[in-house]
C-alpha atoms as a PDB file:
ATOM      1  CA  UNK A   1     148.399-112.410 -60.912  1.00  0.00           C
ATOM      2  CA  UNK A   2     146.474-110.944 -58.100  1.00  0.00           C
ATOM      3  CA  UNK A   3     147.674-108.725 -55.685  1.00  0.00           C
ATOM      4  CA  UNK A   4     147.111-107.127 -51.918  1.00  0.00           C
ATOM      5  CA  UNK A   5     148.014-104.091 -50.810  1.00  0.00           C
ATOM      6  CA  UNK A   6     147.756-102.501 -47.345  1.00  0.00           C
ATOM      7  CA  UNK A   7     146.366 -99.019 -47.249  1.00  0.00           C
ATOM      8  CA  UNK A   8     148.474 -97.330 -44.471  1.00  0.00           C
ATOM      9  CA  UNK A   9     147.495 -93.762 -43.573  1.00  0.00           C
ATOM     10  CA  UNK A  10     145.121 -91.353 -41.526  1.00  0.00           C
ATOM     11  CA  UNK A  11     141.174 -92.709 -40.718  1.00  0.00           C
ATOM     12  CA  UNK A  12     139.851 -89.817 -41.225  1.00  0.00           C
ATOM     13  CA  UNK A  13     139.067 -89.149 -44.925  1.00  0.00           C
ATOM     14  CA  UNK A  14     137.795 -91.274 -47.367  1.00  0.00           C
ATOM     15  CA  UNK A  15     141.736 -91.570 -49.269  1.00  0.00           C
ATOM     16  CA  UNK A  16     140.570 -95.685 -49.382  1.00  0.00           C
ATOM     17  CA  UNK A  17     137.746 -95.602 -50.882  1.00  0.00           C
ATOM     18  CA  UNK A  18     139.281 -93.015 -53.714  1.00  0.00           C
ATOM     19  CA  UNK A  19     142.179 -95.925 -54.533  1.00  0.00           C
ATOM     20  CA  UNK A  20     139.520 -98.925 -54.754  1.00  0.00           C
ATOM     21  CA  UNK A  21     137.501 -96.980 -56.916  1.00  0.00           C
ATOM     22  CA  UNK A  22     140.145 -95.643 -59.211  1.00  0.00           C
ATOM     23  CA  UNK A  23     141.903 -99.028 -59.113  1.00  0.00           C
ATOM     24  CA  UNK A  24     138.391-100.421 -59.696  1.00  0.00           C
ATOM     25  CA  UNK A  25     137.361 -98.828 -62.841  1.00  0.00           C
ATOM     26  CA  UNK A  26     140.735 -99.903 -64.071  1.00  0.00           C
ATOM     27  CA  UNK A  27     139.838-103.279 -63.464  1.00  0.00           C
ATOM     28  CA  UNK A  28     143.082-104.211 -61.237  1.00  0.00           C
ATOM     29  CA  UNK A  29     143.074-107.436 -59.654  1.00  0.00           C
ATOM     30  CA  UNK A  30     144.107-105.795 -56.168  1.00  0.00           C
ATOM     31  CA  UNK A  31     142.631-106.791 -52.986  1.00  0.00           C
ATOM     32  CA  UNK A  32     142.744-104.103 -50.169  1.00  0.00           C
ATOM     33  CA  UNK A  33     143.718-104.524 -46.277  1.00  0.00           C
ATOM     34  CA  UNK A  34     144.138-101.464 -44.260  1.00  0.00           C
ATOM     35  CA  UNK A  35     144.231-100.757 -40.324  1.00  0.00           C
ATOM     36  CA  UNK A  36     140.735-101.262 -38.230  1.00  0.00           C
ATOM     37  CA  UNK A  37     139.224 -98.171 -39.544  1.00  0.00           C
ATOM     38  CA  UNK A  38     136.573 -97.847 -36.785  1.00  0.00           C
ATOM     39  CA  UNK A  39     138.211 -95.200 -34.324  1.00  0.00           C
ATOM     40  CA  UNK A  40     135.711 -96.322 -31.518  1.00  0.00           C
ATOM     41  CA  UNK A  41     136.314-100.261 -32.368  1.00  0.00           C
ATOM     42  CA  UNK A  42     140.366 -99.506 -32.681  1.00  0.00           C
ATOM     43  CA  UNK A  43     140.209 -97.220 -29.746  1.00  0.00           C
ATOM     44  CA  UNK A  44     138.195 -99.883 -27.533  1.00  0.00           C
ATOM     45  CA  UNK A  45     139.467-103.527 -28.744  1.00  0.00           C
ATOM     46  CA  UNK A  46     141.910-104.109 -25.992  1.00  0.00           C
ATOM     47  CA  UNK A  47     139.057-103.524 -23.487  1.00  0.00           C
ATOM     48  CA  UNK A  48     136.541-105.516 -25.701  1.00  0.00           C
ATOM     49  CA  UNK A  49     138.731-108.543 -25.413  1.00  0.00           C
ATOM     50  CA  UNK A  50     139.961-108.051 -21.737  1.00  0.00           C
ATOM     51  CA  UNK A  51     137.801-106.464 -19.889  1.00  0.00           C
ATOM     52  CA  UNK A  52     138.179-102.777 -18.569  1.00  0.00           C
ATOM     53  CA  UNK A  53     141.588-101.754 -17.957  1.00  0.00           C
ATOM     54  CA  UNK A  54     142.157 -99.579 -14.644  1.00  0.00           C
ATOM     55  CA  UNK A  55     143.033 -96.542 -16.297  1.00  0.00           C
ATOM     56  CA  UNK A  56     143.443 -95.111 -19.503  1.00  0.00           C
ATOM     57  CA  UNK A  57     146.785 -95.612 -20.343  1.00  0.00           C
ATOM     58  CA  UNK A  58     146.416 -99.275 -19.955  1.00  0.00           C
ATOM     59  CA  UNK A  59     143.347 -98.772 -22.024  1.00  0.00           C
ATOM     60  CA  UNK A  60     145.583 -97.963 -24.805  1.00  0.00           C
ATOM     61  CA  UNK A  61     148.045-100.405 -24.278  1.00  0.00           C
ATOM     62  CA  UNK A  62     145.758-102.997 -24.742  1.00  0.00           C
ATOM     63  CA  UNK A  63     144.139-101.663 -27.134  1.00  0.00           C
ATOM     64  CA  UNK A  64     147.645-101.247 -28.882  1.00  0.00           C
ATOM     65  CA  UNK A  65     148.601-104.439 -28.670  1.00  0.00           C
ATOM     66  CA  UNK A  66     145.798-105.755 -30.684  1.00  0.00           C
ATOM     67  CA  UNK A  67     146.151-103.339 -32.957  1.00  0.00           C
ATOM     68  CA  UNK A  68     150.131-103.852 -33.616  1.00  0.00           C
ATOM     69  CA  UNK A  69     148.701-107.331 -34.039  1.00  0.00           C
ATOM     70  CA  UNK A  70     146.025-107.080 -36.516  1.00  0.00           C
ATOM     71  CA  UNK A  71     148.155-104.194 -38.495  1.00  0.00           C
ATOM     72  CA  UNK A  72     151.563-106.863 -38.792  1.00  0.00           C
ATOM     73  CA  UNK A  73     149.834-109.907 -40.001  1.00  0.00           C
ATOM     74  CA  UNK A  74     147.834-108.132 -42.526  1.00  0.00           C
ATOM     75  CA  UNK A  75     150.682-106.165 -43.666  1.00  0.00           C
ATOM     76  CA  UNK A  76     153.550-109.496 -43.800  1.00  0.00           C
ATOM     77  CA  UNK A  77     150.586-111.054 -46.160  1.00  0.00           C
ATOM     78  CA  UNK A  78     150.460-108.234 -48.410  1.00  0.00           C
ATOM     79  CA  UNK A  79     152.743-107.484 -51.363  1.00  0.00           C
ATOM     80  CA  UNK A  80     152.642-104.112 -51.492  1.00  0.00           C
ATOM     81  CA  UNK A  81     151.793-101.072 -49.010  1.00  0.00           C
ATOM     82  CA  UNK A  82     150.762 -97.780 -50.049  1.00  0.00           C
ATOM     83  CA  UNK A  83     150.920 -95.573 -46.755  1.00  0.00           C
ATOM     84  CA  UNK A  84     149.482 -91.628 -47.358  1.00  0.00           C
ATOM     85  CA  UNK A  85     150.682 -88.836 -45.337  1.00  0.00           C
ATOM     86  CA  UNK A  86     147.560 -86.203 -45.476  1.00  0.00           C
ATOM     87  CA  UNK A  87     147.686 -82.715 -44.667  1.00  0.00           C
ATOM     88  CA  UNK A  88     145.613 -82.309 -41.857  1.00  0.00           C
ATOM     89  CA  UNK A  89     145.720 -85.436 -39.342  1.00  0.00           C
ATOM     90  CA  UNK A  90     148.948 -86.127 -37.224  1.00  0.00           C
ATOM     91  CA  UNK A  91     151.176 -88.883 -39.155  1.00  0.00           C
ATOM     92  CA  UNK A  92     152.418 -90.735 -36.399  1.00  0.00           C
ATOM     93  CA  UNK A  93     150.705 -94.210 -37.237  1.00  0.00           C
ATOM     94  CA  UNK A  94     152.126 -93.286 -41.019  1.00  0.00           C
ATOM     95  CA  UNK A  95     155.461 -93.405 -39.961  1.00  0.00           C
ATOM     96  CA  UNK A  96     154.618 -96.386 -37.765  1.00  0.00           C
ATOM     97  CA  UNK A  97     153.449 -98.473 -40.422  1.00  0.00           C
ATOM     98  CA  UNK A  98     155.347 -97.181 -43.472  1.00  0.00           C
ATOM     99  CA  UNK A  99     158.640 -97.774 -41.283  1.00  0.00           C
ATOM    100  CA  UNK A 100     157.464-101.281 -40.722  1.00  0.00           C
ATOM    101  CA  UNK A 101     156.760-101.978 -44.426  1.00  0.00           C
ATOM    102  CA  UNK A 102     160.119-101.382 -44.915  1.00  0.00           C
ATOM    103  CA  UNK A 103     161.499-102.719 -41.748  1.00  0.00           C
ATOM    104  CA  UNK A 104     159.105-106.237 -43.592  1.00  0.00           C
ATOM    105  CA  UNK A 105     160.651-105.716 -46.839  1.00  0.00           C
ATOM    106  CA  UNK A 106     157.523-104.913 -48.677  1.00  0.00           C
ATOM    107  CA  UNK A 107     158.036-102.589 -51.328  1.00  0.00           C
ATOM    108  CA  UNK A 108     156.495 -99.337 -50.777  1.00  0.00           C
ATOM    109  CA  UNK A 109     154.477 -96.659 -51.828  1.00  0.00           C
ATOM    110  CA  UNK A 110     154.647 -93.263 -50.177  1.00  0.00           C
ATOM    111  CA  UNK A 111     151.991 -90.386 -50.669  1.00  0.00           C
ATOM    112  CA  UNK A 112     152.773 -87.186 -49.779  1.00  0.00           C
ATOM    113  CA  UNK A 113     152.571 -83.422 -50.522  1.00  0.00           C
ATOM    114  CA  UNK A 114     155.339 -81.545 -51.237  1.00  0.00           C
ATOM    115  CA  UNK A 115     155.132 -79.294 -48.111  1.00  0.00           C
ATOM    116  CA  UNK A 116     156.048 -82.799 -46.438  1.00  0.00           C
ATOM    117  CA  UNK A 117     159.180 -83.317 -48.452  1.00  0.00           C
ATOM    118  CA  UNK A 118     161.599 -82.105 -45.580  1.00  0.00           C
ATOM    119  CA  UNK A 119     160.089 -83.973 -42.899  1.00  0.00           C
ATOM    120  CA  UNK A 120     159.471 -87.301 -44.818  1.00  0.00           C
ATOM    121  CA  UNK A 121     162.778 -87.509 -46.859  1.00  0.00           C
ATOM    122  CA  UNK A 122     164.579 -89.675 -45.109  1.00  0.00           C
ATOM    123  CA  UNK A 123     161.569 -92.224 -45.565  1.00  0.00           C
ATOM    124  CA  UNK A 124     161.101 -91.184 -48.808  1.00  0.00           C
ATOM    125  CA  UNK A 125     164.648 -92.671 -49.749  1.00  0.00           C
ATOM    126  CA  UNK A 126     163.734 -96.135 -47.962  1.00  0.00           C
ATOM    127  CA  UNK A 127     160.394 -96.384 -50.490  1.00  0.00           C
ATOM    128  CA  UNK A 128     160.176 -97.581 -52.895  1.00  0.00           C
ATOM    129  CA  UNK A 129     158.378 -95.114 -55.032  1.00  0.00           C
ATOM    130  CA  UNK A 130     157.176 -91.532 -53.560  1.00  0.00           C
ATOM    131  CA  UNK A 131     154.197 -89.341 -55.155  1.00  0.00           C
ATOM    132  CA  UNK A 132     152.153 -86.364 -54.302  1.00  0.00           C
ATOM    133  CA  UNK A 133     148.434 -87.603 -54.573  1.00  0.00           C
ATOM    134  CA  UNK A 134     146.289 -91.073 -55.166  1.00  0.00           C
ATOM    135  CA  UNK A 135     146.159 -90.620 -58.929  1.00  0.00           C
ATOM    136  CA  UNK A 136     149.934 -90.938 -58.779  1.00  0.00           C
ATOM    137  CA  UNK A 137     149.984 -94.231 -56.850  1.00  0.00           C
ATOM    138  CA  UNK A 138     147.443 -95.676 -58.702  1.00  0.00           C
ATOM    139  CA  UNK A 139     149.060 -95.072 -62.300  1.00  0.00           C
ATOM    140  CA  UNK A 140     151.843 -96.833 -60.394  1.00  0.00           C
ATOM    141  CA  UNK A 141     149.849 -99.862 -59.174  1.00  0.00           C
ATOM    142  CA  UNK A 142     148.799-100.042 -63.238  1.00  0.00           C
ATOM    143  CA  UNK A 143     152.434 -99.853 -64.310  1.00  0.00           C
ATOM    144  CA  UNK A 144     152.898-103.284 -62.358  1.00  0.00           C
ATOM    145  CA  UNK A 145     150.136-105.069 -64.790  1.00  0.00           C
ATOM    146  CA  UNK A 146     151.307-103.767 -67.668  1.00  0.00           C
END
């Protein structure tokens, strides 16, 4: 059985490439899908595809719409997320996705720290499974093979 899983969570860091390696030396048969992680190319696609947009809030609505596009038809054909809530980049695209895994029905993964426990528990109950780091999430992508 092979699986995909959407990597939800911040841009920023290199979180991604620490699951596919540690799920890679385990040798997992997990494919990984994840939002456009290009800032410029996520920030820009609406105008890429359209043409410029008169201002910059319909900039982003553009660009949002392609977005919310690409991030819902990669996420209904995956069987799993895993969405991370780091420590030093606002969450709101988290919660965005992570809600919509759930709202989906894909079973879920939740990553987050311990100083996010009061903010994230009521999306903590909706997951399927909640840890505190990568390690964590990936012994639980193992437990499904074994």
């Amino acid at each position: 059985m092979r699986l995909t899983v959407y990597l939800a969570g911040e841009i920023h860091t290199e979180w991604r490439e620490e699951v596919k390696q540690k799920v890679a030396a385990l040798k997992l048969p997990i494919d990984f899908v994840g939002p456009m992680e290009n800032h410029d190319r996520s920030d820009n696609i609406g105008e890429e595809i359209l043409g410029k947009q008169p201002n910059a809030i319909f900039k982003d609505a553009a660009a949002s719409n392609f977005n919310n596009l690409r991030t819902e038809l990669l996420m209904k054909k995956a069987d799993l997320v895993i969405a991370l809530f780091g420590d030093q980049y606002k969450q709101w695209n988290t919660a965005m996705d992570a809600s919509a895994a759930v709202a989906f029905g894909k079973p879920l993964i939740l990553i987050r720290s311990e100083q996010h426990h009061h903010a994230l528990k009521e999306l903590s109950r909706k997951a399927h499974a909640t840890v505190e780091n990568v390690d964590q999430a990936v012994k639980a992508l193992h437990y499904i093979f074994e």
